[in-house]
PDB file of N, CA and C in Angstrom:
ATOM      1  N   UNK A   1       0.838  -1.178   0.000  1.00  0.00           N
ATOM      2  CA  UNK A   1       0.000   0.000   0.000  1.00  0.00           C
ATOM      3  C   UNK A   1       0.887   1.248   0.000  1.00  0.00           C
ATOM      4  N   UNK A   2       0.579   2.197  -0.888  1.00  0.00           N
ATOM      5  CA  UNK A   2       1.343   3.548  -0.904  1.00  0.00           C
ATOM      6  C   UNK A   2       1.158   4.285   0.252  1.00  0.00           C
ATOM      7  N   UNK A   3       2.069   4.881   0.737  1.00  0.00           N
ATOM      8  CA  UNK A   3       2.009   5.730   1.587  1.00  0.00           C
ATOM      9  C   UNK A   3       0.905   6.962   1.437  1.00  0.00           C
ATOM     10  N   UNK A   4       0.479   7.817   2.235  1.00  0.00           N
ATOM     11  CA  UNK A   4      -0.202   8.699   2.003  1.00  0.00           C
ATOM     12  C   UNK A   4       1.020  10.068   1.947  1.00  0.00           C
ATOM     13  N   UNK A   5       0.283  11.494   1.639  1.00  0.00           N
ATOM     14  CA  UNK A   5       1.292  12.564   1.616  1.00  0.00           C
ATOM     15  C   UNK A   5       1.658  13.162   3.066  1.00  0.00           C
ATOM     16  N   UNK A   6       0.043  12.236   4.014  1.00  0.00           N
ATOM     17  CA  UNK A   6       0.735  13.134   5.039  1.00  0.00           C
ATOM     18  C   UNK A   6       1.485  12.255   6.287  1.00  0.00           C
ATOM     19  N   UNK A   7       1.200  10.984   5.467  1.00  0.00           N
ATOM     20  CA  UNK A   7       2.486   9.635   6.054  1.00  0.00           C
ATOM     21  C   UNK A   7       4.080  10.187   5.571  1.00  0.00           C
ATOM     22  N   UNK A   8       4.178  10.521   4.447  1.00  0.00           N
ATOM     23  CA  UNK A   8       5.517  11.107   4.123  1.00  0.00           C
ATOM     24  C   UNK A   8       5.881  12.085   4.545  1.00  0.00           C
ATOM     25  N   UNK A   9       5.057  13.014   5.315  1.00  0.00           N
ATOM     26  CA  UNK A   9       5.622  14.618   5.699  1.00  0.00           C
ATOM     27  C   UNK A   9       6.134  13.660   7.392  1.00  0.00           C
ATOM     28  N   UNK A  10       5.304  13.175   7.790  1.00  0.00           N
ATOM     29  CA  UNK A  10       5.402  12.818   9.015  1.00  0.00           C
ATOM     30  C   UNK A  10       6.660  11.937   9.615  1.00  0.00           C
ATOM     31  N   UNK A  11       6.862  10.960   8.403  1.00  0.00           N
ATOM     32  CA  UNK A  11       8.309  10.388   8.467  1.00  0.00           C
ATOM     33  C   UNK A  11       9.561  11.402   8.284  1.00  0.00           C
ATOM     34  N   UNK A  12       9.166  12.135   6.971  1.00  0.00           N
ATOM     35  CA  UNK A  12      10.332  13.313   7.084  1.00  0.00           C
ATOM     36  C   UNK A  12      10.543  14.417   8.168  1.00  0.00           C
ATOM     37  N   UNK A  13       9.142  14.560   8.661  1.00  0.00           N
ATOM     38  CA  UNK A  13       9.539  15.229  10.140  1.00  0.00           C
ATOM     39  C   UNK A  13      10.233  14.648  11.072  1.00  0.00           C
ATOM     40  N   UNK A  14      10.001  13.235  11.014  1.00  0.00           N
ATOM     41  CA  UNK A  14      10.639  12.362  12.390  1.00  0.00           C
ATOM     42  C   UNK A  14      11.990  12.193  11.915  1.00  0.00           C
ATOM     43  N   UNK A  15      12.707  12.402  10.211  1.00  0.00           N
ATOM     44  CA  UNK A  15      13.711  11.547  10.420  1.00  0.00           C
ATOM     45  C   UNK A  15      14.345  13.322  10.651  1.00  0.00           C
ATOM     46  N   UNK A  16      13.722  14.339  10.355  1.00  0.00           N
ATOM     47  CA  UNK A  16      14.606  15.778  10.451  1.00  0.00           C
ATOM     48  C   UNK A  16      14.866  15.445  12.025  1.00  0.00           C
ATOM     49  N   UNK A  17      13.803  15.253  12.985  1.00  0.00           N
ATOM     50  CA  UNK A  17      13.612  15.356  14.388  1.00  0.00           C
ATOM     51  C   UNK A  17      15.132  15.156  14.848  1.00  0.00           C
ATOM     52  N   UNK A  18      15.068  13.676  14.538  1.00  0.00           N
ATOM     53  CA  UNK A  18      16.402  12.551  14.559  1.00  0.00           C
ATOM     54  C   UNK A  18      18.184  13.483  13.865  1.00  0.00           C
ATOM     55  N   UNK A  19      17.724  13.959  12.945  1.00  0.00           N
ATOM     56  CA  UNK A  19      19.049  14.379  12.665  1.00  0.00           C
ATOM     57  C   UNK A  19      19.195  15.581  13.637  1.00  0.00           C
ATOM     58  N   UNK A  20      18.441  16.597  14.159  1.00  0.00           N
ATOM     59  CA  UNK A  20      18.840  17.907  15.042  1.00  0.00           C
ATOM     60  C   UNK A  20      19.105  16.851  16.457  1.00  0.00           C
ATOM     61  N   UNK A  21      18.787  16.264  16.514  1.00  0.00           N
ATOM     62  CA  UNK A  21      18.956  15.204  18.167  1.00  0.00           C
ATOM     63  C   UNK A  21      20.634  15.030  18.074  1.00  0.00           C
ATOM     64  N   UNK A  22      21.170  14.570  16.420  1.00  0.00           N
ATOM     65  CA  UNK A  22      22.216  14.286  16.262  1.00  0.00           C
ATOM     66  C   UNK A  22      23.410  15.397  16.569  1.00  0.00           C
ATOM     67  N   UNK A  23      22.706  16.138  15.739  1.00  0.00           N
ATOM     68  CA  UNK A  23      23.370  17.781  15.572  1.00  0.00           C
ATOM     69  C   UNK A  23      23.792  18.078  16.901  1.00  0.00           C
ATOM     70  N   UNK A  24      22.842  18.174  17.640  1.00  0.00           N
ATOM     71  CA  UNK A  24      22.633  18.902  19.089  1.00  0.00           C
ATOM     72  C   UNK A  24      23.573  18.084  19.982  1.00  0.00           C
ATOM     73  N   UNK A  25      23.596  16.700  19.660  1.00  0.00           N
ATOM     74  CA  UNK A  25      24.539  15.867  20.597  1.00  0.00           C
ATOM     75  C   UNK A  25      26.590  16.087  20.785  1.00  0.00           C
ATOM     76  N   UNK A  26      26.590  16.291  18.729  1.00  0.00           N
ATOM     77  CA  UNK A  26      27.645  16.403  18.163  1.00  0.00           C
ATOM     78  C   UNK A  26      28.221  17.987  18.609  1.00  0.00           C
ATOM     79  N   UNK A  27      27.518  18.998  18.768  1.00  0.00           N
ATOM     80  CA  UNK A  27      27.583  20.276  19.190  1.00  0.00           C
ATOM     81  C   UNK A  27      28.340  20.144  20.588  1.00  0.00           C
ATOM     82  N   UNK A  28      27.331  19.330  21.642  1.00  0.00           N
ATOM     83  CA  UNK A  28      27.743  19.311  23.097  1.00  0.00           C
ATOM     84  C   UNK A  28      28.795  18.358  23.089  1.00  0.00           C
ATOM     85  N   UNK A  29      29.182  17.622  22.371  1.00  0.00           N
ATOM     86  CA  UNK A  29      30.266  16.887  22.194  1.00  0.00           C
ATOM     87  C   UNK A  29      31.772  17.451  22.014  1.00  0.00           C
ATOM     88  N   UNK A  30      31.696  18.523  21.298  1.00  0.00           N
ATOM     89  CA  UNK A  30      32.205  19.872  20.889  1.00  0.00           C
ATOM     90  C   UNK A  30      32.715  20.526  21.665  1.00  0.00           C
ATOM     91  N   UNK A  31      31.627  21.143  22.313  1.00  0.00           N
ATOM     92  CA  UNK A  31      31.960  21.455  23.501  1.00  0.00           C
ATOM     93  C   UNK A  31      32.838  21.214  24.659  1.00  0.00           C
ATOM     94  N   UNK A  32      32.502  20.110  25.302  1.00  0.00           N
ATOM     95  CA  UNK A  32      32.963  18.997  26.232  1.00  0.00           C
ATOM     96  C   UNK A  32      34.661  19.205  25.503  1.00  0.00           C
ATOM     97  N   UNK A  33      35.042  18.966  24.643  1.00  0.00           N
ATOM     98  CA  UNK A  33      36.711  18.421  24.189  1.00  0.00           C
ATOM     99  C   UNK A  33      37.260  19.630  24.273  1.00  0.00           C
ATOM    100  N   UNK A  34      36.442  21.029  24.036  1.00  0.00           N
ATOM    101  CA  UNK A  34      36.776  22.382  23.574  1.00  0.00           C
ATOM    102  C   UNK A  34      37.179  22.823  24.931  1.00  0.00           C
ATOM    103  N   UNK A  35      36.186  22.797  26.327  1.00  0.00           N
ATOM    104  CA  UNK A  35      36.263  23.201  27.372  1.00  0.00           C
ATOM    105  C   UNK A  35      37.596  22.174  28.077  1.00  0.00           C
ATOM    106  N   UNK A  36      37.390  20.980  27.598  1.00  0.00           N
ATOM    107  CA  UNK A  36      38.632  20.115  28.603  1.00  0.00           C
ATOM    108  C   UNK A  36      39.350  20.794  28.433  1.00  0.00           C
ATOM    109  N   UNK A  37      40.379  20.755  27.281  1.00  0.00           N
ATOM    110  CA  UNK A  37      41.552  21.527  26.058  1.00  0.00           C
ATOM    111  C   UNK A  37      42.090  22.497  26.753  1.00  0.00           C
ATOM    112  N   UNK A  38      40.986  23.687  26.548  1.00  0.00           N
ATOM    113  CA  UNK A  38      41.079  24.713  27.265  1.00  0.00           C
ATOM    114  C   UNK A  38      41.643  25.347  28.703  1.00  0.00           C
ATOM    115  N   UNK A  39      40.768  24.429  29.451  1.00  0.00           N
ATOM    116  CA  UNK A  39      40.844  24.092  31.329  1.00  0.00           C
ATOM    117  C   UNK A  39      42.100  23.595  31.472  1.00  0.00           C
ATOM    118  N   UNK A  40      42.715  22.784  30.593  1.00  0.00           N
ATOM    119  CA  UNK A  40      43.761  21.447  30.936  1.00  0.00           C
ATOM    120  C   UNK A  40      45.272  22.812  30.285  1.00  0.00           C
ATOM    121  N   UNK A  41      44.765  23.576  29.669  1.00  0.00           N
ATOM    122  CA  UNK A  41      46.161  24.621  29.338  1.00  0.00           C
ATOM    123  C   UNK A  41      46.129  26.174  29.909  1.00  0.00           C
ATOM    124  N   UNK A  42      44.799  25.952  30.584  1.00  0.00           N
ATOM    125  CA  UNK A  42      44.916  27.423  31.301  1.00  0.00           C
ATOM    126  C   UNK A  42      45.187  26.509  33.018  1.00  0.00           C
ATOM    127  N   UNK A  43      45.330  25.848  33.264  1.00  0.00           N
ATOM    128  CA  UNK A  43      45.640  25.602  34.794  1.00  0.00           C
ATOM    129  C   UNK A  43      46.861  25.052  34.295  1.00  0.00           C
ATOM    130  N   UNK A  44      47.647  25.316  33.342  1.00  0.00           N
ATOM    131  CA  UNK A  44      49.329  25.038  33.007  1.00  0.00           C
ATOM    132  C   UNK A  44      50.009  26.592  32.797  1.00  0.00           C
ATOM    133  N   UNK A  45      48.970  27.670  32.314  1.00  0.00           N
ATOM    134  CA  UNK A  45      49.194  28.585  31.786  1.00  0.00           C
ATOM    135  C   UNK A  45      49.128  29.723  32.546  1.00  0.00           C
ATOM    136  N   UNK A  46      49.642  30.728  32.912  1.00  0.00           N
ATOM    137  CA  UNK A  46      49.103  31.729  33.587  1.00  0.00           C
ATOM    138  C   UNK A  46      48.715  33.104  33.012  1.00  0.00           C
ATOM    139  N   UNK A  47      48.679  33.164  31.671  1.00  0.00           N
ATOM    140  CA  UNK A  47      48.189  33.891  30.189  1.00  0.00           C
ATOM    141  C   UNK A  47      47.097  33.826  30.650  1.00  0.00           C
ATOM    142  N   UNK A  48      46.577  32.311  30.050  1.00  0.00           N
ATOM    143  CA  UNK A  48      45.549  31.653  29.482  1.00  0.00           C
ATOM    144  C   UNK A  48      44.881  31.887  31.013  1.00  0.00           C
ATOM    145  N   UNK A  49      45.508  31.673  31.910  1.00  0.00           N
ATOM    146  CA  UNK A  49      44.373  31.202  33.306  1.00  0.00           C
ATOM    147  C   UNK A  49      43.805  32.793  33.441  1.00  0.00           C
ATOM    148  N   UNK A  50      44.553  33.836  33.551  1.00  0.00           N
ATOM    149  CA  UNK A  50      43.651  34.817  33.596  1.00  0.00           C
ATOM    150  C   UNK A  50      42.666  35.124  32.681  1.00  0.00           C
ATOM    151  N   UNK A  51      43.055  34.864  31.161  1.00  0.00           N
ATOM    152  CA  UNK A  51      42.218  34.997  30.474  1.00  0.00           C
ATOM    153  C   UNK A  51      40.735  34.890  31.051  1.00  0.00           C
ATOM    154  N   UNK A  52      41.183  33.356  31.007  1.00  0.00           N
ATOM    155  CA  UNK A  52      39.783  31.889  31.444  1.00  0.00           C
ATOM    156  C   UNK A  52      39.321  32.580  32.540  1.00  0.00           C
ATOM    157  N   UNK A  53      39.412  32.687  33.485  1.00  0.00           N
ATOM    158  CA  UNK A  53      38.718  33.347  34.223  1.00  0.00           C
ATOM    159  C   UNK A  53      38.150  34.384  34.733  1.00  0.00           C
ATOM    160  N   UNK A  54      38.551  35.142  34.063  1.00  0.00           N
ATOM    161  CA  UNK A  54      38.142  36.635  33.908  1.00  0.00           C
ATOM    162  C   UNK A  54      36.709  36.456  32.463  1.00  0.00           C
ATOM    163  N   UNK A  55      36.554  35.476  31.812  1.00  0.00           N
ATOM    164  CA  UNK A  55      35.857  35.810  30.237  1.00  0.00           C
ATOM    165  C   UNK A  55      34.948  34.587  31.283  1.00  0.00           C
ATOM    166  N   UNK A  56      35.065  33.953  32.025  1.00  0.00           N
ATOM    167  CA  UNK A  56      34.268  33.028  32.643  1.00  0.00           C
ATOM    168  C   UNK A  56      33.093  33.847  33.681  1.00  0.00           C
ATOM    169  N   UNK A  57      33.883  34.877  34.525  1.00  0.00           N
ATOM    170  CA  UNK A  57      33.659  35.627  35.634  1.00  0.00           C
ATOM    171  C   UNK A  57      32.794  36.914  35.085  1.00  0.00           C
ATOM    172  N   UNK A  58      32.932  37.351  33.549  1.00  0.00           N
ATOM    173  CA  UNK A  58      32.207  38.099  32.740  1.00  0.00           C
ATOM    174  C   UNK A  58      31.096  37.747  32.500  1.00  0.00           C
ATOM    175  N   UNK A  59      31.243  36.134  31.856  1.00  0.00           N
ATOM    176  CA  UNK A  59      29.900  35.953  30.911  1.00  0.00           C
ATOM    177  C   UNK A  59      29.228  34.922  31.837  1.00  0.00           C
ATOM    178  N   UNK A  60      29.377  33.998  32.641  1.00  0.00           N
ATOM    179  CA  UNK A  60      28.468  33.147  33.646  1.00  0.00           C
ATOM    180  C   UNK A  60      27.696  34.235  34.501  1.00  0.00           C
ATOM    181  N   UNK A  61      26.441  34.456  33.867  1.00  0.00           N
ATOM    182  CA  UNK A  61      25.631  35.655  34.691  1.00  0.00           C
ATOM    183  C   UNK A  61      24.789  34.914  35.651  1.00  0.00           C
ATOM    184  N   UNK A  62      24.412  33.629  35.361  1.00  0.00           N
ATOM    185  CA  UNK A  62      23.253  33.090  35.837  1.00  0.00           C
ATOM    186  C   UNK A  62      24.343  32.430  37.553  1.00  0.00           C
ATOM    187  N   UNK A  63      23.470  32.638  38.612  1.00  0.00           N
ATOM    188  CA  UNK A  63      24.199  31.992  40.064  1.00  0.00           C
ATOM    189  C   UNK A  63      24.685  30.476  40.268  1.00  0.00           C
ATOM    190  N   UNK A  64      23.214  29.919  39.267  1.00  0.00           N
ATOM    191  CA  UNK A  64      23.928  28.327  39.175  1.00  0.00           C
ATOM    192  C   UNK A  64      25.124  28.229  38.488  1.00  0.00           C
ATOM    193  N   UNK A  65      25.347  28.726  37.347  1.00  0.00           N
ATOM    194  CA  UNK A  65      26.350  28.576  36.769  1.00  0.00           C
ATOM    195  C   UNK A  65      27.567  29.357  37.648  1.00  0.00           C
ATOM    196  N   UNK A  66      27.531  30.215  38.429  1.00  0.00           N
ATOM    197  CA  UNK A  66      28.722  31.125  38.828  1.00  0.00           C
ATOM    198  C   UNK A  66      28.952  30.302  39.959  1.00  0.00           C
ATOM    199  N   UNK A  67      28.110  29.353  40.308  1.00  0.00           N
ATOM    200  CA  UNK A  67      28.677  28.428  41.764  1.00  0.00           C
ATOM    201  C   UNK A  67      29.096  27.248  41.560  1.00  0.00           C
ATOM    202  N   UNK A  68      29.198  26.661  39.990  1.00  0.00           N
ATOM    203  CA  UNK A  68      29.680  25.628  39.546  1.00  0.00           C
ATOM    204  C   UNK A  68      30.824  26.099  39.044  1.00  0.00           C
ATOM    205  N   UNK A  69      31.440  27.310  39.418  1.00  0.00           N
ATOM    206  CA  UNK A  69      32.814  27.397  39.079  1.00  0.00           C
ATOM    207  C   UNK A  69      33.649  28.072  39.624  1.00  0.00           C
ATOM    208  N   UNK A  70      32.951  27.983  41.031  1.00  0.00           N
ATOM    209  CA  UNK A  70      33.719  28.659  42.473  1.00  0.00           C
ATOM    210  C   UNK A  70      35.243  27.744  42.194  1.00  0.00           C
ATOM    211  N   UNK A  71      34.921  26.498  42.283  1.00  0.00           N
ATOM    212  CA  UNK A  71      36.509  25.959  42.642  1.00  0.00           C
ATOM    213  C   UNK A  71      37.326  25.921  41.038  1.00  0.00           C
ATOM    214  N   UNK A  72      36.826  26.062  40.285  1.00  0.00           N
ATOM    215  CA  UNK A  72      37.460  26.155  39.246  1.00  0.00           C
ATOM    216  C   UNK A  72      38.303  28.074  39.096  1.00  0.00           C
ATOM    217  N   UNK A  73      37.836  28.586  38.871  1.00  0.00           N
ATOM    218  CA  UNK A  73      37.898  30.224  38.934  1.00  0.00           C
ATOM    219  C   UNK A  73      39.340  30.289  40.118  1.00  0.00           C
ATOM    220  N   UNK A  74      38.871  29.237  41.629  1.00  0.00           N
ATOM    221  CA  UNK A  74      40.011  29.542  42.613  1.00  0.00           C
ATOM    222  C   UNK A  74      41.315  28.619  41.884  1.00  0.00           C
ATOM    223  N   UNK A  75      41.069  27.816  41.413  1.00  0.00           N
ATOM    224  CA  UNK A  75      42.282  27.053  41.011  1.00  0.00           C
ATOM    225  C   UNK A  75      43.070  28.093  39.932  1.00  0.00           C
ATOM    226  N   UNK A  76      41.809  28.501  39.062  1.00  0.00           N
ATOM    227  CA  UNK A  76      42.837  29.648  38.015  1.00  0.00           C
ATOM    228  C   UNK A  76      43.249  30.982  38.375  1.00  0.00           C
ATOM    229  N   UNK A  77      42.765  31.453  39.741  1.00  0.00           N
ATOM    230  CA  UNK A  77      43.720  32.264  40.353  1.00  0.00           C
ATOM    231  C   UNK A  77      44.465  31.943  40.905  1.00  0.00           C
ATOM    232  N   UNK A  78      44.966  30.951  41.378  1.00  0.00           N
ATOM    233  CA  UNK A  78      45.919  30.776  41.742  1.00  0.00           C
ATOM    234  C   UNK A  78      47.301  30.017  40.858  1.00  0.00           C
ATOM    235  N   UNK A  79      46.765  29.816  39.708  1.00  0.00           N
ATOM    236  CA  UNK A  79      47.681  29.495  38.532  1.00  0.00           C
ATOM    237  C   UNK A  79      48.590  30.513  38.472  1.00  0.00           C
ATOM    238  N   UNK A  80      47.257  31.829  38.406  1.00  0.00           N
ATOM    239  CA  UNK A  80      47.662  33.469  37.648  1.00  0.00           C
ATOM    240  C   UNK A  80      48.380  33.904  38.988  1.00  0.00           C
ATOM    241  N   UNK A  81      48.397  33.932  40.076  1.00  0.00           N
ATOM    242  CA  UNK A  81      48.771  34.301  40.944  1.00  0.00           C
ATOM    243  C   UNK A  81      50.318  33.962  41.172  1.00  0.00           C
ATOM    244  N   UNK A  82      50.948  32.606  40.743  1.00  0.00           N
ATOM    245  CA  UNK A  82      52.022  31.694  40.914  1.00  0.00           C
ATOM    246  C   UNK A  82      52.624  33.075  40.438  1.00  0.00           C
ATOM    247  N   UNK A  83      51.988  32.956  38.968  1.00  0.00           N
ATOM    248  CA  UNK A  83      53.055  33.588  37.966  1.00  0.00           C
ATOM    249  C   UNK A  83      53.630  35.234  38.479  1.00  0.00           C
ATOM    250  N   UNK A  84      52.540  35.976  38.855  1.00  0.00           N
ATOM    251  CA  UNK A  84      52.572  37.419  39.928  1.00  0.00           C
ATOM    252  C   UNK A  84      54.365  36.988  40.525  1.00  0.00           C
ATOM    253  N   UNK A  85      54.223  36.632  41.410  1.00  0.00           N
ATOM    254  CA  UNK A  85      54.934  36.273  42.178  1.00  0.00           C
ATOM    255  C   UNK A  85      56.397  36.020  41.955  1.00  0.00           C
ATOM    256  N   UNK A  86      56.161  35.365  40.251  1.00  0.00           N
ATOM    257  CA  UNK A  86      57.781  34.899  39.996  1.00  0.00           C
ATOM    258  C   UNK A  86      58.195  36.519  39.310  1.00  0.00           C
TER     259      UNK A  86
END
């Protein structure tokens, strides 16, 4: 039996659905390697650590987010701080 036209819109909606699910996964995936990378050469770096935490301390407006990076923020001042010092 042939499909109908609005059996075919409906599959092509579900398989678009399916590919942004993909998209969206591959994005936060992205993310995740971008932020390790990052974290893993600014707590080596004391450039980079002020950078990072100062562009962190700018743009995390929301409180949940600014308290999920209390101990992170202290670790990269004190990266940036080492360097003060020498």
């Amino acid at each position: 039996m042939a499909r109908t036209v609005d059996q075919q819109i409906a599959e092509t909606q579900a398989k678009l659905a399916r590919l942004k699910t993909r998209q969206k996964a591959s994005e936060t995936r992205r993310k995740i390697i971008v932020g390790a990378i990052v974290t893993t050469e600014a707590l080596n770096d004391p450039k980079i650590a002020r950078w990072m935490a100062s562009t962190l301390r700018k743009n995390a407006t929301r409180e949940v987010d600014q308290k999920e990076l209390v101990g992170l923020l202290a670790e990269l001042d004190q990266v940036a701080a080492k360097a003060d010092q020498t």
